[in-house]
N, C-alpha and C. Protein backbone atom coordinates (compact mmCIF):
# COMPACT_ATOMS: atom_id res chain seq x y z
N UNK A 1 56.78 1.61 -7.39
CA UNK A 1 56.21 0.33 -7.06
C UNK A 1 56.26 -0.54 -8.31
N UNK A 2 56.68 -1.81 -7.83
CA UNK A 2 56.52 -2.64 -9.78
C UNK A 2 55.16 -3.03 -9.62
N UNK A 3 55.53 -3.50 -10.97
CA UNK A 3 53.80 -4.23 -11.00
C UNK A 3 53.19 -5.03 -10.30
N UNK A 4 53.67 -6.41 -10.08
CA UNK A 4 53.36 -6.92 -9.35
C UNK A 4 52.47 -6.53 -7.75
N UNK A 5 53.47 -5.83 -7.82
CA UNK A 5 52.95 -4.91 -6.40
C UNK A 5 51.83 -4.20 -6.84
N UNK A 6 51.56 -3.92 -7.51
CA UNK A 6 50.77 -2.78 -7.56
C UNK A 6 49.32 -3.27 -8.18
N UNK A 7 49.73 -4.52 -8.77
CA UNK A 7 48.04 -5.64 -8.70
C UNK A 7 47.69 -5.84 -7.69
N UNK A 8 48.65 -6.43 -6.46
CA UNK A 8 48.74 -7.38 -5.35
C UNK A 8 48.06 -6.08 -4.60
N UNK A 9 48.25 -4.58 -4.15
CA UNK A 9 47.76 -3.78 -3.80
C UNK A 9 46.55 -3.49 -3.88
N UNK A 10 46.19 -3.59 -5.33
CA UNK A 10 44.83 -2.77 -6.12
C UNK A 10 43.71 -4.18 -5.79
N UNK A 11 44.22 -5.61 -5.81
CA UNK A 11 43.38 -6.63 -5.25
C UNK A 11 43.06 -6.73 -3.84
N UNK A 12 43.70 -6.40 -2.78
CA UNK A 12 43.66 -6.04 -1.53
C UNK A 12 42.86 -5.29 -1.50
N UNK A 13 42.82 -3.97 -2.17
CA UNK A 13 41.62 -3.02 -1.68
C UNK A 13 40.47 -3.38 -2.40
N UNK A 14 40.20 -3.99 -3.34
CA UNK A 14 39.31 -4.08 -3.74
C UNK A 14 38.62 -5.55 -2.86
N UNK A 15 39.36 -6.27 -2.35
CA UNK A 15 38.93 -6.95 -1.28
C UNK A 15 38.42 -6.68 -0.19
N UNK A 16 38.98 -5.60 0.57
CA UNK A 16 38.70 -4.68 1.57
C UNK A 16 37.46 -4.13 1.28
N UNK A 17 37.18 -3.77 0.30
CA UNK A 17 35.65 -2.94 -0.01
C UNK A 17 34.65 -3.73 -0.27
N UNK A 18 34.82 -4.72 -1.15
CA UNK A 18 34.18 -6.05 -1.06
C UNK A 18 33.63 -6.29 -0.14
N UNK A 19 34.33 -6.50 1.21
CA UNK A 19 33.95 -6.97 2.47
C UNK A 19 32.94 -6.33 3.17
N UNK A 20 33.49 -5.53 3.13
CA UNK A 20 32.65 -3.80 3.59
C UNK A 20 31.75 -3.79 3.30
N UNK A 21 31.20 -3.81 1.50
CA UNK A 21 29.66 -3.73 1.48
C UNK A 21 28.89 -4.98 1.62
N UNK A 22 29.51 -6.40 2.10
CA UNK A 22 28.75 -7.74 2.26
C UNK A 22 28.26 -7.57 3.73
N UNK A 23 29.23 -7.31 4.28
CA UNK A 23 29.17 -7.94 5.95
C UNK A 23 28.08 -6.55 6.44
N UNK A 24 27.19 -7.08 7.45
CA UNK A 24 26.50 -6.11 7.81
C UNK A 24 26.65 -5.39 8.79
N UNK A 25 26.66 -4.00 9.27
CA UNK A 25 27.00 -3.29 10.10
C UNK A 25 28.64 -2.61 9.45
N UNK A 26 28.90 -3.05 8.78
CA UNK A 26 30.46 -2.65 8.17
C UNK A 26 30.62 -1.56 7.03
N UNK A 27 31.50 -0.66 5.82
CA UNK A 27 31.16 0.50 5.60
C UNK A 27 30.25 -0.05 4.38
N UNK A 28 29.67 0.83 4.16
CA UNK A 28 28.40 0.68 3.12
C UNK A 28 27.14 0.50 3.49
N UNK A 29 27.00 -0.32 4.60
CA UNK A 29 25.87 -0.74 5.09
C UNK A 29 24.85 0.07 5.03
N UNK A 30 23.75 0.04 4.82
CA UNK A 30 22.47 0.83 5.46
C UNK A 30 22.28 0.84 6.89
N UNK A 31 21.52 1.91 7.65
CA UNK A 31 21.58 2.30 9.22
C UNK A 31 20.21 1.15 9.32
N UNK A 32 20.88 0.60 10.48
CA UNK A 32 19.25 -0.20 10.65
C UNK A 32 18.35 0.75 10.97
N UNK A 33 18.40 1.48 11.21
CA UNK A 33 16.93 2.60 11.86
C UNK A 33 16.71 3.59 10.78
N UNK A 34 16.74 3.44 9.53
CA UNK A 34 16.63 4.82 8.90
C UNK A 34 15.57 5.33 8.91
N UNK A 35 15.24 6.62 9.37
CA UNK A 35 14.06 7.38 9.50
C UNK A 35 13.04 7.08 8.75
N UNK A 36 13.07 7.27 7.04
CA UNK A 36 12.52 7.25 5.88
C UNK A 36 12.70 6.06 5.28
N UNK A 37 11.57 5.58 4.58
CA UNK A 37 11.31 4.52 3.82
C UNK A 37 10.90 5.27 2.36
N UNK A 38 11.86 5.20 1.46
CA UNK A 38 11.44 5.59 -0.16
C UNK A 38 11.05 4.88 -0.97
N UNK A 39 9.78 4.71 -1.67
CA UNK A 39 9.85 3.78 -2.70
C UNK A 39 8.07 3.74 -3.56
N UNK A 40 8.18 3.54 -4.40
CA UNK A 40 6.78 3.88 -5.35
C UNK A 40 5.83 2.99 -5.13
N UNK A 41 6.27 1.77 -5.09
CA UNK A 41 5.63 0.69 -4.50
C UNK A 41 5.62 -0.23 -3.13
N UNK A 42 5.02 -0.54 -2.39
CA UNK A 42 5.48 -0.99 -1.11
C UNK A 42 4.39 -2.64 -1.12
N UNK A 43 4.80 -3.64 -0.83
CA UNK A 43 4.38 -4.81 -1.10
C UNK A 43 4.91 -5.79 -0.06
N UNK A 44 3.85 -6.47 0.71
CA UNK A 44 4.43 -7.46 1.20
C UNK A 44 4.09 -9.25 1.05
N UNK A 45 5.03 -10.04 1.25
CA UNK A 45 4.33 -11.22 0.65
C UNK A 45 4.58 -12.22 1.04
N UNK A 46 3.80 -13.05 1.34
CA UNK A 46 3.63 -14.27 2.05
C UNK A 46 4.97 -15.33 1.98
N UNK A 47 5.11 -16.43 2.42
CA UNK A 47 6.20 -17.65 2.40
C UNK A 47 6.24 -17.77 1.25
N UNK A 48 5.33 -17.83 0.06
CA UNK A 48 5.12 -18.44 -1.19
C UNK A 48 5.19 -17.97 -2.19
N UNK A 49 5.79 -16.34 -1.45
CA UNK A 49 5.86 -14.84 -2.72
C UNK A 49 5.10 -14.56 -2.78
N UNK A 50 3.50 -15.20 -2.91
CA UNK A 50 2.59 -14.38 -3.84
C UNK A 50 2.75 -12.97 -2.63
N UNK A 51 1.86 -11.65 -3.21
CA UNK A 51 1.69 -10.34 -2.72
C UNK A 51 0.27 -10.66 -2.08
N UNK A 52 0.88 -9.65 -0.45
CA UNK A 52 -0.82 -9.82 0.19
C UNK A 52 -0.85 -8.90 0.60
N UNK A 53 -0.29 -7.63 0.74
CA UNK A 53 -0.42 -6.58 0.57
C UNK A 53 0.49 -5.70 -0.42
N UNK A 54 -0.15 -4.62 -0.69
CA UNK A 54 0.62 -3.36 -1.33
C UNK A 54 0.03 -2.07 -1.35
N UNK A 55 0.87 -0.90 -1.73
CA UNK A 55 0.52 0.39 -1.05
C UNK A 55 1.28 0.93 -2.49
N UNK A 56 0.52 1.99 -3.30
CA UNK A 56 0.99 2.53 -4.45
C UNK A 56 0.50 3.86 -4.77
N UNK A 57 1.31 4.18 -5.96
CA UNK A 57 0.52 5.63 -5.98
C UNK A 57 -0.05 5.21 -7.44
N UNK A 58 -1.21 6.08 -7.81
CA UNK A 58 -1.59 5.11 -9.16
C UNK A 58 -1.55 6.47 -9.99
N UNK A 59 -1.47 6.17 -11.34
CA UNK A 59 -1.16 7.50 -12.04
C UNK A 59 -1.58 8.84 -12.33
N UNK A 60 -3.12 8.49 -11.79
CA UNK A 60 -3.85 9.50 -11.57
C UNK A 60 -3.85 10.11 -10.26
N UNK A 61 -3.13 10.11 -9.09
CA UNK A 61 -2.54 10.53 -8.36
C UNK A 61 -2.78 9.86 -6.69
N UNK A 62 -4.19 9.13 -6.99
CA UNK A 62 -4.57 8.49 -6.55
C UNK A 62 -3.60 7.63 -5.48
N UNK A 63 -3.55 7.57 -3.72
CA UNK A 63 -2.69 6.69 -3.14
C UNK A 63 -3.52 5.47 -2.90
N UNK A 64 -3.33 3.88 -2.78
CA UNK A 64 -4.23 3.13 -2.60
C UNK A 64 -3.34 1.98 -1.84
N UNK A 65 -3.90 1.40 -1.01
CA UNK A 65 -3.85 0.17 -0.09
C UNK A 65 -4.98 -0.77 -0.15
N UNK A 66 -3.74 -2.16 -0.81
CA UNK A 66 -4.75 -2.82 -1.21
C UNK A 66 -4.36 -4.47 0.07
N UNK A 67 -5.49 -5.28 0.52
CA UNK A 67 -4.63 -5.79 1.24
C UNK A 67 -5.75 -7.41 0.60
N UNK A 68 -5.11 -8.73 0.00
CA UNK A 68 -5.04 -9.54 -0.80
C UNK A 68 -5.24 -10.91 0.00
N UNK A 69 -6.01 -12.03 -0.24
CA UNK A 69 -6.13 -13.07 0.35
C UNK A 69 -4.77 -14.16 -0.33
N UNK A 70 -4.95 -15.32 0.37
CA UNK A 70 -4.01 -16.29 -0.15
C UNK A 70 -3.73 -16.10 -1.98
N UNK A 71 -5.36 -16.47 -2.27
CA UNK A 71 -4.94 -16.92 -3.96
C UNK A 71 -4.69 -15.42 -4.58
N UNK A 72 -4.32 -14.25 -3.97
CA UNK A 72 -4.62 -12.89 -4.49
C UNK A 72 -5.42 -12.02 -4.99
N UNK A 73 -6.33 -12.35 -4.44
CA UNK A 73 -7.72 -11.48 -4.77
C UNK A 73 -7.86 -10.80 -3.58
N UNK A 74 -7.94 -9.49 -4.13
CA UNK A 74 -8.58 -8.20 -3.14
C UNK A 74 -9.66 -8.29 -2.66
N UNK A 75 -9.16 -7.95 -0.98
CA UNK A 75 -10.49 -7.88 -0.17
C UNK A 75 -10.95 -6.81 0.43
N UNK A 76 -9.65 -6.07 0.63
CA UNK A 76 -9.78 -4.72 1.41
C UNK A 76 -9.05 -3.94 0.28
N UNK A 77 -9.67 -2.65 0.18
CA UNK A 77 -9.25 -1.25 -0.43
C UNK A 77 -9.17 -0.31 0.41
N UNK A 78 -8.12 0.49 0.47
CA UNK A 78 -8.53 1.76 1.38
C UNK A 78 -7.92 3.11 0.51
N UNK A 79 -8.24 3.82 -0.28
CA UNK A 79 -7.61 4.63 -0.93
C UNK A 79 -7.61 6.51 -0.58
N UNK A 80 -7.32 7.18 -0.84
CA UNK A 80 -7.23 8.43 -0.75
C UNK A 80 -6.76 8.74 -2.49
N UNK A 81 -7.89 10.29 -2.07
CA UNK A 81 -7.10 11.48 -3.66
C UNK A 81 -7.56 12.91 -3.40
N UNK A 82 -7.33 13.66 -3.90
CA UNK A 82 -8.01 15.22 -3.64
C UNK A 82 -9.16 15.13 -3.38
N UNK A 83 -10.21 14.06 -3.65
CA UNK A 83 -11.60 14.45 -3.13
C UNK A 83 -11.61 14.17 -1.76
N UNK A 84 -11.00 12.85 -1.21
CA UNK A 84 -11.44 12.41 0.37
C UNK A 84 -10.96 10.84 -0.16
N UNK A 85 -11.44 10.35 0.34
CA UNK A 85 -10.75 8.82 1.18
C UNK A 85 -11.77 8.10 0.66
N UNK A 86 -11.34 6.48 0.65
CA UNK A 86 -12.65 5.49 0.61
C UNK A 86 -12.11 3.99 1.01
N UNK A 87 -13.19 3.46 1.67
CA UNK A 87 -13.11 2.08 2.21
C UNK A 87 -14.06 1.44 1.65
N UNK A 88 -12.74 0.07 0.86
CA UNK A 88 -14.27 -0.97 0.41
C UNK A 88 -13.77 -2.50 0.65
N UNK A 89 -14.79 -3.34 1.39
CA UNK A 89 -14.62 -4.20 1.85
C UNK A 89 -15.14 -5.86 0.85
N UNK A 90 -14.36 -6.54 0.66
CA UNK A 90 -15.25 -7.60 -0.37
C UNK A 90 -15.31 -8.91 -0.19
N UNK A 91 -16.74 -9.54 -0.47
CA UNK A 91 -16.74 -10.64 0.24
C UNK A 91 -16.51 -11.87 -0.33
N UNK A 92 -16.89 -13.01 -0.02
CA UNK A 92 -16.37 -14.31 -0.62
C UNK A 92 -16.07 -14.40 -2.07
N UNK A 93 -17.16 -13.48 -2.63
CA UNK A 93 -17.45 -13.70 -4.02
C UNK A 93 -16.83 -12.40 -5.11
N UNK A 94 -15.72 -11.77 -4.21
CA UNK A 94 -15.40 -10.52 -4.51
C UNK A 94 -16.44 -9.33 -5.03
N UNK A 95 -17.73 -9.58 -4.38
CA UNK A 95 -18.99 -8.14 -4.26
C UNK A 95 -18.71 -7.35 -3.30
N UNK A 96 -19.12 -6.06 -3.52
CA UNK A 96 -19.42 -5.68 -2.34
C UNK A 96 -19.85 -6.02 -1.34
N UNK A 97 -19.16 -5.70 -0.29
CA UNK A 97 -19.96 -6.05 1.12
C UNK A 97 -19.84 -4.66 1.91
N UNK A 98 -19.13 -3.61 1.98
CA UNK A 98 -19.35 -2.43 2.75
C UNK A 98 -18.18 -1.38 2.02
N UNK A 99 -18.99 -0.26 1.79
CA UNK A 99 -18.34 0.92 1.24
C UNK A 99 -17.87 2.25 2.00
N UNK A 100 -17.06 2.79 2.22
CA UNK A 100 -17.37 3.96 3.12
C UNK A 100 -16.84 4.93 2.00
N UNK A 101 -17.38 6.68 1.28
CA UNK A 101 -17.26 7.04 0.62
C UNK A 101 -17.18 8.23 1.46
N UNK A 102 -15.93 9.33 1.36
CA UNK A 102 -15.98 10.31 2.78
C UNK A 102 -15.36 11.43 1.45
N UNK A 103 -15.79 11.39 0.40
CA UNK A 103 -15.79 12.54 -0.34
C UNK A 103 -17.02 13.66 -0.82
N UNK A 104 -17.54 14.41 -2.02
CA UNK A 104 -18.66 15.01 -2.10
C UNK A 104 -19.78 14.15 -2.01
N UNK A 105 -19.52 13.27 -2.45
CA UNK A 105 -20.72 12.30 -2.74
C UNK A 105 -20.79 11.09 -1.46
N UNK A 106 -20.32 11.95 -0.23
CA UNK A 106 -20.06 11.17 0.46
C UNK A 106 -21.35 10.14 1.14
N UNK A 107 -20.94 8.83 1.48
CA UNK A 107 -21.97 7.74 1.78
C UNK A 107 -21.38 6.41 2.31
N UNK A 108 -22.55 5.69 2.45
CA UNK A 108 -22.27 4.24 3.33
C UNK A 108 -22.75 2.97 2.76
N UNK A 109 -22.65 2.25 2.22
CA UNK A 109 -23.24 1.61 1.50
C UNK A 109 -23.13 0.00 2.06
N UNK A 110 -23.94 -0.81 2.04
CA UNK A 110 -23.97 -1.99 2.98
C UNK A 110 -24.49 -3.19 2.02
N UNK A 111 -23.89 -4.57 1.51
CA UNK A 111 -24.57 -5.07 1.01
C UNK A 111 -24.17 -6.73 1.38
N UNK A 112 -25.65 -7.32 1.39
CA UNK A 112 -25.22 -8.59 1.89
C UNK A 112 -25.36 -9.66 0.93
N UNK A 113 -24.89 -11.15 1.15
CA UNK A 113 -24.87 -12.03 0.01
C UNK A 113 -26.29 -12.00 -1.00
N UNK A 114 -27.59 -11.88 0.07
CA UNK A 114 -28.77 -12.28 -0.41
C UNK A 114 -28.98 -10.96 -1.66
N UNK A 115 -27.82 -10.12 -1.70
CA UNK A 115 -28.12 -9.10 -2.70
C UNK A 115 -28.85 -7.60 -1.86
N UNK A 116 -29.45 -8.18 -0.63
CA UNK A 116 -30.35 -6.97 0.17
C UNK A 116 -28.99 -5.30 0.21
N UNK A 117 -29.85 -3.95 0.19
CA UNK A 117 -28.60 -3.31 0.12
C UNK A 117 -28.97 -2.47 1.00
N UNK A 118 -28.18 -1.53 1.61
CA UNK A 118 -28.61 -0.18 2.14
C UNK A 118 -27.72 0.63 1.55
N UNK A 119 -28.13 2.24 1.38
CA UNK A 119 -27.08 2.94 1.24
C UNK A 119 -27.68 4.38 2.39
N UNK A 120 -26.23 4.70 2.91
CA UNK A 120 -26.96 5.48 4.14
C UNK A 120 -25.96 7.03 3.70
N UNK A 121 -26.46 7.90 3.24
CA UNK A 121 -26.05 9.00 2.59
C UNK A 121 -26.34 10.41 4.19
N UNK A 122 -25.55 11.46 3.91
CA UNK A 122 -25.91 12.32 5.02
C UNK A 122 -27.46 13.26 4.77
N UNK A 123 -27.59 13.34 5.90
CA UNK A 123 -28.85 14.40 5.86
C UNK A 123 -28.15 15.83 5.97
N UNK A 124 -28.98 16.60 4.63
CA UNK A 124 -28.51 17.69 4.41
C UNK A 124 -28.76 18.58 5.69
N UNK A 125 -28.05 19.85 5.91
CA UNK A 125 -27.53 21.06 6.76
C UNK A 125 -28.45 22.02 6.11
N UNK A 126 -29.48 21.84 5.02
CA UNK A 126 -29.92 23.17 4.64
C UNK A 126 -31.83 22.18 4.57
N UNK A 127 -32.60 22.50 5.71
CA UNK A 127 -33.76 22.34 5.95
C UNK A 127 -34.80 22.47 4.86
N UNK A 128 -34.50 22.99 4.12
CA UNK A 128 -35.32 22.91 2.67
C UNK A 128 -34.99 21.94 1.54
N UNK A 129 -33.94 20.98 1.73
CA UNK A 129 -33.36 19.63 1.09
C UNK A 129 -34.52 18.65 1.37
N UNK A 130 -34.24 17.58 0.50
CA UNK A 130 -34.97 16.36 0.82
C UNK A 130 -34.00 16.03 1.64
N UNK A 131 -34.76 15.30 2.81
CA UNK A 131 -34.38 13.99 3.92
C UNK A 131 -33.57 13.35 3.38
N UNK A 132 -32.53 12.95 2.31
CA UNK A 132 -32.03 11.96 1.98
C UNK A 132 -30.95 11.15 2.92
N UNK A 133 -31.09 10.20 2.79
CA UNK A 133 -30.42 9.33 3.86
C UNK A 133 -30.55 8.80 5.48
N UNK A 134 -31.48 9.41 5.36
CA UNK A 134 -32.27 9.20 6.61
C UNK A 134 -32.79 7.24 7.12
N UNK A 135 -32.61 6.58 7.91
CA UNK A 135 -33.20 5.18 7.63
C UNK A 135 -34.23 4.88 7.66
């Protein structure tokens, strides 16, 4: 083959493959349905970019879902780790407004603007405990 030819060849295929991985459904593509979603961080975000949700693993092993108002301030937490799970909910002023704690120290915790609080803890399984948590 002379040269010529053999640019004119080597640009063709490299055109051909080109194509392939642009156009969608064509070779290279990703399967639209792929089973599995991989990735360390998962984030989604409004018209304007900012992030209003995300889902991470944090270094202490900790998984957490965090889900973010317009200006990006957290309102909802929902996390998991080897102890158990937790839900915390936050209000205008980013305070607490409701906790759910489903590990050893597990509890309920309720708090409203005026500052008033409850915390509603389980009643122990062993009859010689204090009542705690009782309302």
């Amino acid at each position: 083959m002379k040269t010529p030819a053999l640019i004119l060849a080597l640009v063709l295929l490299n055109l051909i493959l080109l194509v392939g991985l642009i156009v969608p459904g064509r070779v290279g593509a990703a399967p639209a349905d792929a089973p599995v979603l991989r990735a360390q961080i998962l984030e989604l975000v409004d018209a304007k970019g900012a992030v209003r949700m995300n889902i991470r693993t944090e270094p202490d092993g900790q998984v957490v879902f965090r889900l973010m108002d317009a200006d990006g301030t957290i309102r909802v937490k929902l996390g998991a780790d080897k102890t158990g799970g937790g839900l915390t909910l936050l209000n205008g002023a980013t305070e607490l407004g409701a906790q759910l704690l489903a590990n050893p120290d597990a509890k309920l915790t309720l708090r409203n603007s005026d500052g008033g609080q409850r915390v509603i803890t389980p009643v122990s399984a062993d009859p010689s405990a204090p009542s705690a948590g009782r309302p």
